[in-house]
Protein backbone atom coordinates (compact mmCIF):
# COMPACT_ATOMS: atom_id res chain seq x y z
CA UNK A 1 4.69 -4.63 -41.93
CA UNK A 2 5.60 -5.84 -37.90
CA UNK A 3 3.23 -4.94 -35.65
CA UNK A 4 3.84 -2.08 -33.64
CA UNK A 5 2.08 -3.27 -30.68
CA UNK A 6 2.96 -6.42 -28.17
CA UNK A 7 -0.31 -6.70 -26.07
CA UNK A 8 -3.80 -5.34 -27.90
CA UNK A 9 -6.58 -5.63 -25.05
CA UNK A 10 -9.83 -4.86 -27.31
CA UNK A 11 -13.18 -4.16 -26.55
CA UNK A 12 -12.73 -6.33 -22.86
CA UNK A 13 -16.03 -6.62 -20.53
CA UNK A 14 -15.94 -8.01 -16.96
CA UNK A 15 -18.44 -8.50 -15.14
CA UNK A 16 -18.63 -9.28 -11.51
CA UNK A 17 -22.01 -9.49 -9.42
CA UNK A 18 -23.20 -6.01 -9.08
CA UNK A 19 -20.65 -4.61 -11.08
CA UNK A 20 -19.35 -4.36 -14.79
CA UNK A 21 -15.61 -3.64 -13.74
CA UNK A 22 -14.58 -3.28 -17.02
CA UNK A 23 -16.96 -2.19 -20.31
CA UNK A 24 -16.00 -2.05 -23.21
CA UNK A 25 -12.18 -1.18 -22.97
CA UNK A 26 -9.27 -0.87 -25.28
CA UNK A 27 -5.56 -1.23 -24.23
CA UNK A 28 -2.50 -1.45 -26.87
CA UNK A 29 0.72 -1.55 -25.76
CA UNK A 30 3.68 -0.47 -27.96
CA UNK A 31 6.92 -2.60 -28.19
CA UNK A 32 9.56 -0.84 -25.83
CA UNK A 33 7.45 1.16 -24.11
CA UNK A 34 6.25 2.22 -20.46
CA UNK A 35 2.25 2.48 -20.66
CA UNK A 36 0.65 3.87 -17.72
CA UNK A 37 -2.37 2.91 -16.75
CA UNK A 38 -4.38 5.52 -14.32
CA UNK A 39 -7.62 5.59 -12.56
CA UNK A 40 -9.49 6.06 -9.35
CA UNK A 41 -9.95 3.30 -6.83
CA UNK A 42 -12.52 0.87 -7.92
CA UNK A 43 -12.02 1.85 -11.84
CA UNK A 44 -11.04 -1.25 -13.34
CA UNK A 45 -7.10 -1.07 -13.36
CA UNK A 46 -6.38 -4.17 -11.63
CA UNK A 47 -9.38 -6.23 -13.12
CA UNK A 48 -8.10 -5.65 -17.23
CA UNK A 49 -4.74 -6.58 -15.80
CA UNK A 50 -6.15 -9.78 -14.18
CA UNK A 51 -7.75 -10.70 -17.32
CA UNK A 52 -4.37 -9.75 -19.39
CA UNK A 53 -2.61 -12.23 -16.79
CA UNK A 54 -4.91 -15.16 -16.75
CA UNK A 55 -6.40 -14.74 -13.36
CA UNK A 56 -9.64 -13.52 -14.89
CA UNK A 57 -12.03 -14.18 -18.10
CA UNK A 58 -13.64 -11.94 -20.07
CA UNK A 59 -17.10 -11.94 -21.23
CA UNK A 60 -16.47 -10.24 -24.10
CA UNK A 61 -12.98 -9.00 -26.41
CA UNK A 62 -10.44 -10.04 -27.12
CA UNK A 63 -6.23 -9.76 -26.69
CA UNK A 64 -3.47 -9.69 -29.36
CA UNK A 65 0.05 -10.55 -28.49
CA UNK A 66 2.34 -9.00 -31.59
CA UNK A 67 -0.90 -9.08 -33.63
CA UNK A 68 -2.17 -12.98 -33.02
CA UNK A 69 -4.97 -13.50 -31.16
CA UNK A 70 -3.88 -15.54 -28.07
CA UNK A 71 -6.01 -17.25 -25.72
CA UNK A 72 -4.80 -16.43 -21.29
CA UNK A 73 -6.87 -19.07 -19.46
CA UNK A 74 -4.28 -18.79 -16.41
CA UNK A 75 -1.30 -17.26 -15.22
CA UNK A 76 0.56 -20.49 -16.65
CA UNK A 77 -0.62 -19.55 -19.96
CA UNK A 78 0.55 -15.57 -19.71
CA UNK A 79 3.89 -16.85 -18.50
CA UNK A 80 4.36 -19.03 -21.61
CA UNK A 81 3.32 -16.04 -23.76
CA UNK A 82 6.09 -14.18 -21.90
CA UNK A 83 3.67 -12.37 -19.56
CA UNK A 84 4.47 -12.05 -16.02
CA UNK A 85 2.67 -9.53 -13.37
CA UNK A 86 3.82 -8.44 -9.59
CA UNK A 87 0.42 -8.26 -7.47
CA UNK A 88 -0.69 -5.25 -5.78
CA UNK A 89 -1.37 -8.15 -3.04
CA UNK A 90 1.88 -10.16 -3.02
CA UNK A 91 1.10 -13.65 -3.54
CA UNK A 92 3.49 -14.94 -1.53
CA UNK A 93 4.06 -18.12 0.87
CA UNK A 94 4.62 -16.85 4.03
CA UNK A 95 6.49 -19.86 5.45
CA UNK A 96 8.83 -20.13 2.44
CA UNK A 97 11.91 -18.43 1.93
CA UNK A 98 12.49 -15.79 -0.62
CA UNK A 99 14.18 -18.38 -3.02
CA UNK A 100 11.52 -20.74 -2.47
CA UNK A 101 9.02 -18.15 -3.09
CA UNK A 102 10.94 -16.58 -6.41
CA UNK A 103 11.59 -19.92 -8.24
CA UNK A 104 7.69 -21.82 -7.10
CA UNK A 105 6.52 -23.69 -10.34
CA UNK A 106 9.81 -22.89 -12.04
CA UNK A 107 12.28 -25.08 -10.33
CA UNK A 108 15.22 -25.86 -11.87
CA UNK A 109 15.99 -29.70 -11.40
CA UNK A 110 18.39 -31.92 -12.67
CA UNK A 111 17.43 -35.94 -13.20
CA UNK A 112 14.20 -34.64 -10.89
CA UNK A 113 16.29 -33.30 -7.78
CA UNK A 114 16.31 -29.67 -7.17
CA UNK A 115 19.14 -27.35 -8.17
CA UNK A 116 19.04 -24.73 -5.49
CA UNK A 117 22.42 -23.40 -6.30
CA UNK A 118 21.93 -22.39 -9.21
CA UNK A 119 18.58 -20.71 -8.87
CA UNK A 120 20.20 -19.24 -5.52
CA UNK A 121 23.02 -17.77 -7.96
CA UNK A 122 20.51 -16.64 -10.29
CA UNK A 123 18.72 -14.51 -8.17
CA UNK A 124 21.51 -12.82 -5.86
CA UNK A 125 22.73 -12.34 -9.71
CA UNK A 126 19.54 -10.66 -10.43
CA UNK A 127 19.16 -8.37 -7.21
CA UNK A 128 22.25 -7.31 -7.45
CA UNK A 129 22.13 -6.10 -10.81
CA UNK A 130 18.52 -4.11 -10.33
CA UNK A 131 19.67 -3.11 -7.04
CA UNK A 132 17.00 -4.99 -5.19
CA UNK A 133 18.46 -6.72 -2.48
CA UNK A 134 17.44 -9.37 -0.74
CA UNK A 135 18.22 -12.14 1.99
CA UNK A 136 17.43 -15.31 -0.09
CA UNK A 137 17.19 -17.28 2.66
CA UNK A 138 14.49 -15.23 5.06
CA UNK A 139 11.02 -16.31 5.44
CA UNK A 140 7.93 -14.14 4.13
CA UNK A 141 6.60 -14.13 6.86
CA UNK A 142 9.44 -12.16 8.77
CA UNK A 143 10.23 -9.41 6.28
CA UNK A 144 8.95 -5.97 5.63
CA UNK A 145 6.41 -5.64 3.26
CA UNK A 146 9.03 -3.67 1.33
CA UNK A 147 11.17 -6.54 0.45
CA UNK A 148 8.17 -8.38 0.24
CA UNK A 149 7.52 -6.33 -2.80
CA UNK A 150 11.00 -6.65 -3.91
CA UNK A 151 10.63 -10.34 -3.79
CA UNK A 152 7.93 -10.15 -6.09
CA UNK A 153 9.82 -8.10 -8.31
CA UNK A 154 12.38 -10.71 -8.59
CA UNK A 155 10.20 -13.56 -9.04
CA UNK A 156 8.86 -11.88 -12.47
CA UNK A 157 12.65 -11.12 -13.65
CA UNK A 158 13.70 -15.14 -12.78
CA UNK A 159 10.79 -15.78 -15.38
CA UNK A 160 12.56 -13.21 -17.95
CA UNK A 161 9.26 -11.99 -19.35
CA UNK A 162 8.89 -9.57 -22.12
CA UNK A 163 5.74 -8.29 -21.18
CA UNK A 164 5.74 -6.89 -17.71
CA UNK A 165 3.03 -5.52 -15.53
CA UNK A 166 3.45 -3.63 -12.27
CA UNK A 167 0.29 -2.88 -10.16
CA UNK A 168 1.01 -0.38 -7.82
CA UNK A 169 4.66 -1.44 -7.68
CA UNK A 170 5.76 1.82 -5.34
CA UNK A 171 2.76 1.70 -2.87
CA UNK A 172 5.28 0.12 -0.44
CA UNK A 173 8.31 1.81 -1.40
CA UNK A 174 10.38 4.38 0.26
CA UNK A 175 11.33 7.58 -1.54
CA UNK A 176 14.88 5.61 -2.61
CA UNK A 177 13.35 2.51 -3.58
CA UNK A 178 10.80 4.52 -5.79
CA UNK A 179 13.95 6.31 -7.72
CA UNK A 180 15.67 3.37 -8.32
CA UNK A 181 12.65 1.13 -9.58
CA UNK A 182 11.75 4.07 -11.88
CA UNK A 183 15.43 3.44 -13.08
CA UNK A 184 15.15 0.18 -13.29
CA UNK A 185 11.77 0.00 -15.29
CA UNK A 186 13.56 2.26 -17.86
CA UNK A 187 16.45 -0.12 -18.06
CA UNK A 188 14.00 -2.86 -18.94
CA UNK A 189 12.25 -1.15 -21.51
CA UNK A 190 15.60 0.40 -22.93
CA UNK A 191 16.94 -3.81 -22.97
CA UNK A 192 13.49 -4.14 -24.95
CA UNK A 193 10.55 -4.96 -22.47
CA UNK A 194 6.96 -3.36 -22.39
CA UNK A 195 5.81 -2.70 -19.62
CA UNK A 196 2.26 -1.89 -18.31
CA UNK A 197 2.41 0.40 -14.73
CA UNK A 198 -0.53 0.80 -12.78
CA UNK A 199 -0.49 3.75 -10.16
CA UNK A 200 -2.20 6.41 -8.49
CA UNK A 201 1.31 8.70 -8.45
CA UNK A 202 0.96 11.22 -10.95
CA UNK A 203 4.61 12.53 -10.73
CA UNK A 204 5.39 9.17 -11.12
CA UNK A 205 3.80 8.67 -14.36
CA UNK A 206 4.82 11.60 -15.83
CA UNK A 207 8.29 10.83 -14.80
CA UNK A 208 8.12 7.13 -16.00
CA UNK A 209 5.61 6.11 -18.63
CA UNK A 210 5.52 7.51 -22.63
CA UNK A 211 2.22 7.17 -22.78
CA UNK A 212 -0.95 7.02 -20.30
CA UNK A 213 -4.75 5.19 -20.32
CA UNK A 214 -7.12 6.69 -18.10
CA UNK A 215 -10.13 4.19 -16.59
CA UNK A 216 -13.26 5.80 -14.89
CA UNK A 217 -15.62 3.76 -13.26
CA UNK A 218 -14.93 1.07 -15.76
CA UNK A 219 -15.07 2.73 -18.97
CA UNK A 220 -12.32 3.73 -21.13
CA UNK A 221 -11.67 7.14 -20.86
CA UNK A 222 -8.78 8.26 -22.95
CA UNK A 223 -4.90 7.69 -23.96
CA UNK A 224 -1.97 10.58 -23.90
CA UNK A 225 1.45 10.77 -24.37
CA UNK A 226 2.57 12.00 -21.01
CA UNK A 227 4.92 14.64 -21.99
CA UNK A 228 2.26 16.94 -23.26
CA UNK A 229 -0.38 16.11 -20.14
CA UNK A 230 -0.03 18.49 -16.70
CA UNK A 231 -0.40 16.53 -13.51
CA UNK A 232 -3.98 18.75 -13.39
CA UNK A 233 -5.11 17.83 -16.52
CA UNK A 234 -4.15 13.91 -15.59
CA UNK A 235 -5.91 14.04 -12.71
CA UNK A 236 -9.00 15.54 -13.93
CA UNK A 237 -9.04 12.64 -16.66
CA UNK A 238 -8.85 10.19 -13.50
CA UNK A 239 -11.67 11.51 -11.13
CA UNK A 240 -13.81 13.63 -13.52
CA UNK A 241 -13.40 16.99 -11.76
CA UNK A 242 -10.33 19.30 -10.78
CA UNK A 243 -8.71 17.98 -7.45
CA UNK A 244 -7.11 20.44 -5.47
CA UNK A 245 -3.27 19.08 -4.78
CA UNK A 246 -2.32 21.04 -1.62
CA UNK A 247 -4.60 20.42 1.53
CA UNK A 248 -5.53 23.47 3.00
CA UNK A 249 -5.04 23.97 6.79
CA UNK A 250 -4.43 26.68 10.01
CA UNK A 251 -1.14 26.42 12.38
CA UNK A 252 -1.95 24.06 15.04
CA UNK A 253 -2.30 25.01 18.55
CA UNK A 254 -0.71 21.70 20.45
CA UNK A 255 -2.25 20.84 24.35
CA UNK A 256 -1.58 18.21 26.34
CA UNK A 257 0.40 15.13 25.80
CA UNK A 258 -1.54 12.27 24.53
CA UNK A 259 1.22 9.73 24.02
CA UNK A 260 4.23 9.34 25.93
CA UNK A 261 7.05 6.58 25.13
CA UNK A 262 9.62 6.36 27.76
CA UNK A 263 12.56 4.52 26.50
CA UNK A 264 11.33 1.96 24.29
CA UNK A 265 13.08 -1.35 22.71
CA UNK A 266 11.43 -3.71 20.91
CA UNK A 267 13.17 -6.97 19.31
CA UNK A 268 13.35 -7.81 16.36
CA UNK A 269 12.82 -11.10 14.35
CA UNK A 270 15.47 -10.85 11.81
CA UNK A 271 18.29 -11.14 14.02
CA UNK A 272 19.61 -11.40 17.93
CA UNK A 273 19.63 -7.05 18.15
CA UNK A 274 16.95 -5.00 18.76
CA UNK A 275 14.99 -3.05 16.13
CA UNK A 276 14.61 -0.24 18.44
CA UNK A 277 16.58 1.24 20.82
CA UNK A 278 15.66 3.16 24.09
CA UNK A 279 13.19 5.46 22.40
CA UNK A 280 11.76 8.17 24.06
CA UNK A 281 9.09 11.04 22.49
CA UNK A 282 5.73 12.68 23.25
CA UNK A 283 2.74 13.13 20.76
CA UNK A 284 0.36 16.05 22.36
CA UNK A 285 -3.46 17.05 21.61
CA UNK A 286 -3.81 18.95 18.10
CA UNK A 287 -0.41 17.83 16.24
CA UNK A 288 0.24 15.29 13.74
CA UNK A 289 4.35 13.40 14.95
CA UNK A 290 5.48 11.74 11.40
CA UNK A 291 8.53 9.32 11.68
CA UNK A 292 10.00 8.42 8.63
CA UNK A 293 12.97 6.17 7.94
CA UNK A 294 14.33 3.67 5.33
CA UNK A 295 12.31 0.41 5.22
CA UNK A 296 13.34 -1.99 7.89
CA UNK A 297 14.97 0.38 10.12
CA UNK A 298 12.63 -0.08 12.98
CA UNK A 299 9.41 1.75 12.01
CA UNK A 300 7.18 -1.53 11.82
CA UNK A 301 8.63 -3.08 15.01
CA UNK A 302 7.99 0.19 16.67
CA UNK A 303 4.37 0.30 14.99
CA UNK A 304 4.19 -3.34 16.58
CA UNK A 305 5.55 -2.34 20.10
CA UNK A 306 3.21 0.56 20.23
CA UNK A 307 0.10 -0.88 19.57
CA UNK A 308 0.71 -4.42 21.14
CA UNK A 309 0.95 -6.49 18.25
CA UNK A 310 4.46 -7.37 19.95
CA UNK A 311 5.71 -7.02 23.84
CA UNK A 312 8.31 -4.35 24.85
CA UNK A 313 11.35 -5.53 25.85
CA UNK A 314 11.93 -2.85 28.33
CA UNK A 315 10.00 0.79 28.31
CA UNK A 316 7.23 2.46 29.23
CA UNK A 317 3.99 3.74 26.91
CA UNK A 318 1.37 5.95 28.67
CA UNK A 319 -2.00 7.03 26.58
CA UNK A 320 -3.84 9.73 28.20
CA UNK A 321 -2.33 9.40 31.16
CA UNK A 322 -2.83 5.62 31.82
CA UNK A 323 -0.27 3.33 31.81
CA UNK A 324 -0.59 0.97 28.99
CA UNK A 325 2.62 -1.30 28.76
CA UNK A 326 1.08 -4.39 29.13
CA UNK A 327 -2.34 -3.35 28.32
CA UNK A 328 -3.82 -5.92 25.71
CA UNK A 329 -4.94 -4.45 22.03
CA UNK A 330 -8.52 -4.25 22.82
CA UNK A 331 -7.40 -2.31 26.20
CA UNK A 332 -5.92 -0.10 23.99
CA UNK A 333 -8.12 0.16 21.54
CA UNK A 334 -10.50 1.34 24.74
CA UNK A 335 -8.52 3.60 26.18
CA UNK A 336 -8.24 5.79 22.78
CA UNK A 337 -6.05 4.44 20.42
CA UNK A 338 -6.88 3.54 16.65
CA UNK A 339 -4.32 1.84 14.33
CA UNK A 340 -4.62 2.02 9.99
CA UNK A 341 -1.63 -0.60 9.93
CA UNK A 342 1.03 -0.68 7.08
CA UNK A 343 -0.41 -4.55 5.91
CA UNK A 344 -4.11 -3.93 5.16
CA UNK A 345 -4.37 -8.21 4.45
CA UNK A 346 -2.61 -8.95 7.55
CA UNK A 347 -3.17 -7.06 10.36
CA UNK A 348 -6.59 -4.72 8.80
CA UNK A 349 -9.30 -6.87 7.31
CA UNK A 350 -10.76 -10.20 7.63
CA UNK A 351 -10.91 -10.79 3.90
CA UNK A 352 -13.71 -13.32 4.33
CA UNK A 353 -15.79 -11.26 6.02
CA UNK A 354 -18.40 -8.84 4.39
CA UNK A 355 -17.71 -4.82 4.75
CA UNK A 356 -20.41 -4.52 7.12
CA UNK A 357 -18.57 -6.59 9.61
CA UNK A 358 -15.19 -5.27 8.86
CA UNK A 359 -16.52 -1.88 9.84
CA UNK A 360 -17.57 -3.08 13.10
CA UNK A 361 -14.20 -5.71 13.82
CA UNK A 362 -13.62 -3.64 16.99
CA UNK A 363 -16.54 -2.57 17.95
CA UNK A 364 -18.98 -5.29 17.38
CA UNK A 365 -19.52 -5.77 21.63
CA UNK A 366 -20.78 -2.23 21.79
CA UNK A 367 -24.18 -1.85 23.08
CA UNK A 368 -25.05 0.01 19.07
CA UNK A 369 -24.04 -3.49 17.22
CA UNK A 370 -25.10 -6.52 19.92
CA UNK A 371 -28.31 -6.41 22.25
CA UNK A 372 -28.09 -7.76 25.66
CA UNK A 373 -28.51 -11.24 24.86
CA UNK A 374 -25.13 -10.94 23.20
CA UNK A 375 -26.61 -11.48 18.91
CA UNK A 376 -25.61 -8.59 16.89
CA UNK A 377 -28.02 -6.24 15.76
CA UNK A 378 -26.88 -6.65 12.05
CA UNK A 379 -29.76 -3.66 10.90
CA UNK A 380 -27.56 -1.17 12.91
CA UNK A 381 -24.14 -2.78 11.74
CA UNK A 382 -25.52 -2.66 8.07
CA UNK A 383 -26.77 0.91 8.45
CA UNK A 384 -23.54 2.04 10.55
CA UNK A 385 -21.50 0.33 7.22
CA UNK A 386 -23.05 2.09 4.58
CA UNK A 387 -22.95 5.65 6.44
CA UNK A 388 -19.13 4.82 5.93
CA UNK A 389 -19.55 3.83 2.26
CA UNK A 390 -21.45 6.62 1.38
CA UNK A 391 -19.40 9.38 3.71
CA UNK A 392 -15.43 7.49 2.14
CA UNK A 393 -16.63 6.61 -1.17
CA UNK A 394 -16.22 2.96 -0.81
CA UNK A 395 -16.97 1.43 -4.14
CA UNK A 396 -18.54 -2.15 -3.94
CA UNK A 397 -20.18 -4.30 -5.91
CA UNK A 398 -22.93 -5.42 -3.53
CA UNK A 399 -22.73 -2.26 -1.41
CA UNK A 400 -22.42 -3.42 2.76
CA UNK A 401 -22.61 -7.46 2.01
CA UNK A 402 -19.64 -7.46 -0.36
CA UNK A 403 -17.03 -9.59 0.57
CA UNK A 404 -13.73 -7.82 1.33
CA UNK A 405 -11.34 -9.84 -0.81
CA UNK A 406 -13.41 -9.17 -3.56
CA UNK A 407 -12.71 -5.55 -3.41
CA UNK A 408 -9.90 -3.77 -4.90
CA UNK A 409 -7.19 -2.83 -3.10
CA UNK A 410 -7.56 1.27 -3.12
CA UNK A 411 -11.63 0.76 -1.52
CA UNK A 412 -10.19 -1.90 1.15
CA UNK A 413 -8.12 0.96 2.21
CA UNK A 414 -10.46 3.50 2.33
CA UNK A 415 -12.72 1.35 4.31
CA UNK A 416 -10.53 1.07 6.92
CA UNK A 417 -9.65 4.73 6.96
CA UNK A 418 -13.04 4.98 7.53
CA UNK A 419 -13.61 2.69 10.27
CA UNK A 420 -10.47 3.78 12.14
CA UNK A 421 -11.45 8.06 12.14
CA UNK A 422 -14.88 7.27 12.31
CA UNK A 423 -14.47 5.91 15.96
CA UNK A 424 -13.19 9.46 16.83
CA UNK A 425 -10.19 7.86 18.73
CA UNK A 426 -7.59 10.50 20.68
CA UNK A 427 -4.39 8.80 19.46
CA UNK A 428 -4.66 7.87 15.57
CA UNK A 429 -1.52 5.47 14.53
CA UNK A 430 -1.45 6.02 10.54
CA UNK A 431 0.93 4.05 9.02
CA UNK A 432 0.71 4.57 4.88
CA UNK A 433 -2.79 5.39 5.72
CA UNK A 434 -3.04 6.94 1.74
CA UNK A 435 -1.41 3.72 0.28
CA UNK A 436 -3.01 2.75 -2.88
CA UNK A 437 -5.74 5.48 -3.17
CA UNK A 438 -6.20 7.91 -5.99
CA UNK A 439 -5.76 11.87 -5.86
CA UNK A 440 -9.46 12.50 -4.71
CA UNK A 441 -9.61 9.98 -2.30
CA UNK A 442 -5.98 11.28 -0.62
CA UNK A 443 -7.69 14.63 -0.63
CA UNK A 444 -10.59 13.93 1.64
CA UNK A 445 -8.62 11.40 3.60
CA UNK A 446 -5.82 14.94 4.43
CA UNK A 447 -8.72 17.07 5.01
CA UNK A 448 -9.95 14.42 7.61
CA UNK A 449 -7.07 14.26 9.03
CA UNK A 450 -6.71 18.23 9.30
CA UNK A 451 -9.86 18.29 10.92
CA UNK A 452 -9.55 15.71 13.80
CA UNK A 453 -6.06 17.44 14.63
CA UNK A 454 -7.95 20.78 14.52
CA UNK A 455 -10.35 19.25 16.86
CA UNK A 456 -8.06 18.58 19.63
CA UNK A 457 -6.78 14.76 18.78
CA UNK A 458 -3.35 13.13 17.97
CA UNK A 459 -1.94 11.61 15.21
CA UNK A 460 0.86 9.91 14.84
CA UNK A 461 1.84 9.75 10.91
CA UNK A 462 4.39 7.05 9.26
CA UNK A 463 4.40 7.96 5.64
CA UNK A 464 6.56 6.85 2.45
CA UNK A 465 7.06 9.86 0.56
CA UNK A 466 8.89 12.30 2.96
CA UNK A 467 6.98 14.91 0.67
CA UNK A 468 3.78 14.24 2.94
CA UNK A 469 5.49 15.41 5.82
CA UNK A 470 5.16 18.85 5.26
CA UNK A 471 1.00 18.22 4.83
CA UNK A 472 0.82 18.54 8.56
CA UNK A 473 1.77 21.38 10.47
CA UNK A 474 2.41 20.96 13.96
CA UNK A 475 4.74 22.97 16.66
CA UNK A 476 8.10 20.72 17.42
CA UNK A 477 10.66 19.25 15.50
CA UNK A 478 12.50 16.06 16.65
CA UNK A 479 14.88 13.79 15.33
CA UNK A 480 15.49 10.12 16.93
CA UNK A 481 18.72 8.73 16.53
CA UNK A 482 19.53 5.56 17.89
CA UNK A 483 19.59 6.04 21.26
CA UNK A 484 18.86 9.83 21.72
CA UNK A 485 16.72 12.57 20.67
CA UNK A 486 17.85 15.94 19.30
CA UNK A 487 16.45 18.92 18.06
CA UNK A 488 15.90 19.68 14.16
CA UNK A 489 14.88 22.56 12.56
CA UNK A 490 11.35 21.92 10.47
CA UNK A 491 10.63 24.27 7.47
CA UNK A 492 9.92 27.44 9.12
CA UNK A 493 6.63 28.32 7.87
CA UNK A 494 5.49 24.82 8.63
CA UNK A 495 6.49 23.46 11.79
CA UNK A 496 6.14 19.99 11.27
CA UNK A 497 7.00 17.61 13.73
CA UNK A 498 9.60 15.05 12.52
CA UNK A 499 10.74 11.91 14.03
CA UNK A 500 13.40 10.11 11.96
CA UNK A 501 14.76 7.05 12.25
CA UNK A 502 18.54 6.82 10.58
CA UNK A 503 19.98 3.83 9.56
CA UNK A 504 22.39 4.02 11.96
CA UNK A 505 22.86 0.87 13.42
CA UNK A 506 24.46 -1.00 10.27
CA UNK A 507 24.59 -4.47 12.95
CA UNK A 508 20.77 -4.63 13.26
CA UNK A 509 20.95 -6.02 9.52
């Protein structure tokens, strides 16, 4: 009789120092089939994949491909067994194209010189059939992290694997994109693929995946066919306790402006035209401002422009009342602003660093954290750390000392939540700040958020799923398009203040 199943993970333990990240756990995935797998940051998810993909050994079980035991010493051997995985963290070459980066270690080559034309038609072949596309010829370095993720994508199709595994494939994705990946998942399993999906989305899973594998704090927990699970009972499975799905909150009571943006325009890198265009709004005391757009529309260069990662090319940006154009990061950092950015690698951690010193990245010259000799005081930096750990829920092996790379993806996040509300700033630039966390830790992270707008500070809010938007009442209602602002009507018993940016400028691409 065939075997039913195309990967069996059985009885896997891995161990890291500190921390058995996953005991004793049993995977099987069915032949054709979309198999969730769903857990709370820090449960394991990513580490059994890892192990599944060759990037980690386990101490102890072992995996079954169609019923043989196989032996996954490295990626190289999970992509001969048909294997292949996109990364939560892309691991991409950010000086190589996209092509370069899709067909790396897989070149085709003919009497040892490289066939670029083919692989070129290949892939536009490929994106254009999933509906992921692409400029081929763009570096890494200078595209959103949404096409980032699409490049990834791609570079698992090129391989044609049977066995596919997506960790946290939507965390970057727009409403849209999120639809048509779904689609597209279901087209590969219809053509025959399995397919093992990580995620923290629970209306994604149920919409998605046949069948669903809960992890909680490394143990296996249990497996259900989706259709008969509520998002409730899913959730309690994940976390170990009902989580309540709707944040509860009063109107807010907006003051005075915090933020004003007088005609902005930022350039862009991907071609000679601006991203954005003579943009003009406020953000006042006590009111969350969300601006949400399709990827690569503007939003990241206007992240950029805002918090100084990149000069203005004309415009004006006061914070609380002071005119900060020019003004450095670390002068704006001082004068009240705090930034979660959208890449938590690039522009949030110091992955080398421990968590202690993460916490402290902008803060480290404060009188608290460095005596006047100028040598830290690491006692109060280690203390200060594991306040956050305790107070966020920021799972680590080796508690304060642990080296940020090491951690998953879901407790880097929350650390830098963390460190960002923690230093109580009056302008609060959130872009994704739920990205990659589980239903709890979203939970705490909106009641947070509630509370520091109840208390009189400002947040400005650029979130995927245009469901968040109504989270976060506030008074206004704008809509930026192109060059001009105009008024929409919010949902009246919410009052949430929109910004959108349309794709309306078809030459910026």
């Amino acid at each position: 009789m065939e075997n039913q199943y195309a990967i069996e993970m059985l009885h896997i333990t891995k161990k890291f120092p500190g921390i058995i990240a996953n005991d004793d756990v049993t995977i099987q995935l069915k032949k054709g089939e979309i198999h969730a797998l769903l857990g709370e940051n820090g449960a394991g998810k990513s580490t059994l994949m890892s192990v599944l993909f060759g990037l980690y050994q386990a101490e102890e079980g072992i995996i079954k491909k169609d019923g043989k035991e196989v032996q996954i010493k490295n990626p190289n051997d999970a992509n001969a067994l048909g294997i292949g995985m996109v990364h939560q963290h892309f691991k991409l070459v950010e000086c190589f194209t996209v092509l370069d980066n899709i067909i790396m270690g897989v070149e085709p080559n003919k009497f040892g010189f490289l066939q670029k034309k083919e692989a070129r038609e290949k892939v536009v072949a490929l994106s254009e059939k999933y509906g992921l596309h692409i400029d081929p010829d763009a570096y890494i370095e200078d595209i959103t992290v949404g096409m980032q993720q699409r490049t990834e994508i791609l570079k698992m199709l090129y391989r044609e694997n049977e066995i596919l595994i997506f960790d946290e494939p939507t965390a970057v994705l727009t409403p849209q994109e999120i639809e048509e990946l779904m689609q597209i998942m279901k087209n590969l399993a219809a053509e025959g693929k399995s397919i093992l999906f990580i995620s923290h989305k629970l209306n994604e899973i149920k919409a998605v995946a046949d069948r669903c594998s809960v992890l909680r704090k490394g143990k296996y927990v249990g497996t259900v066919d989706t259709k008969d699970a509520t998002i409730e009972e899913l959730s309690a499975m994940m976390v170990g306790h009902n989580v309540n799905l709707h944040v509860q909150k009063e109107e807010s009571t907006p003051g005075d402006v915090v933020l004003d943006i007088e005609n902005m325009t930022v350039a862009s890198k991907m071609h000679k035209n601006n991203a954005v265009k003579n943009v003009s709004l406020k953000v006042h005391r006590g009111e969350v401002v969300c601006i949400a757009g399709i990827d690569g529309n503007g939003q990241t260069e206007f992240v950029y422009g805002l918090t100084g990662l990149e000069p203005l090319v004309s415009g004006k940006i006061t914070l609380c009342g002071e005119d900060i154009t020019k003004a450095s990061i670390r002068q704006r950092l001082l004068s009240g602003m705090s930034h979660i950015p959208e890449d938590r690698h690039k522009h949030g951690l110091v992955l080398d660093y421990p968590l202690d010193y993460n916490c402290v990245l902008q803060r480290y010259f404060e009188p608290e954290f460095t005596n006047k000799f100028g040598f830290l005081r690491k006692d109060n930096i280690r203390k200060y750390a594991e306040k956050l750990i305790e107070q966020y829920d920021v799972r680590s092996g080796q508690g304060s000392v642990t080296i940020a790379r090491s951690m998953s993806g879901g407790n880097q996040q929350k650390a830098i939540v963390a460190r960002e509300i923690d230093k109580n700033p009056e302008l609060l630039i959130a872009v994704q700040p739920t990205r990659g966390l589980d239903v709890g830790a979203i939970e705490y992270i909106h009641k947070q958020i509630v509370a520091q707008r109840d208390a009189g500070k400002a947040y400005f809010l650029f979130p995927l799923n245009l469901k968040k938007l109504w989270t976060f009442p506030t008074v206004s209602s704008l809509c930026m398009k192109a060059k001009s602002s105009v008024n929409l009507t919010p949902k009246p018993q919410l009052k949430t203040s929109l910004v959108f940016i349309w794709p309306a400028q078809r030459e910026m691409r």
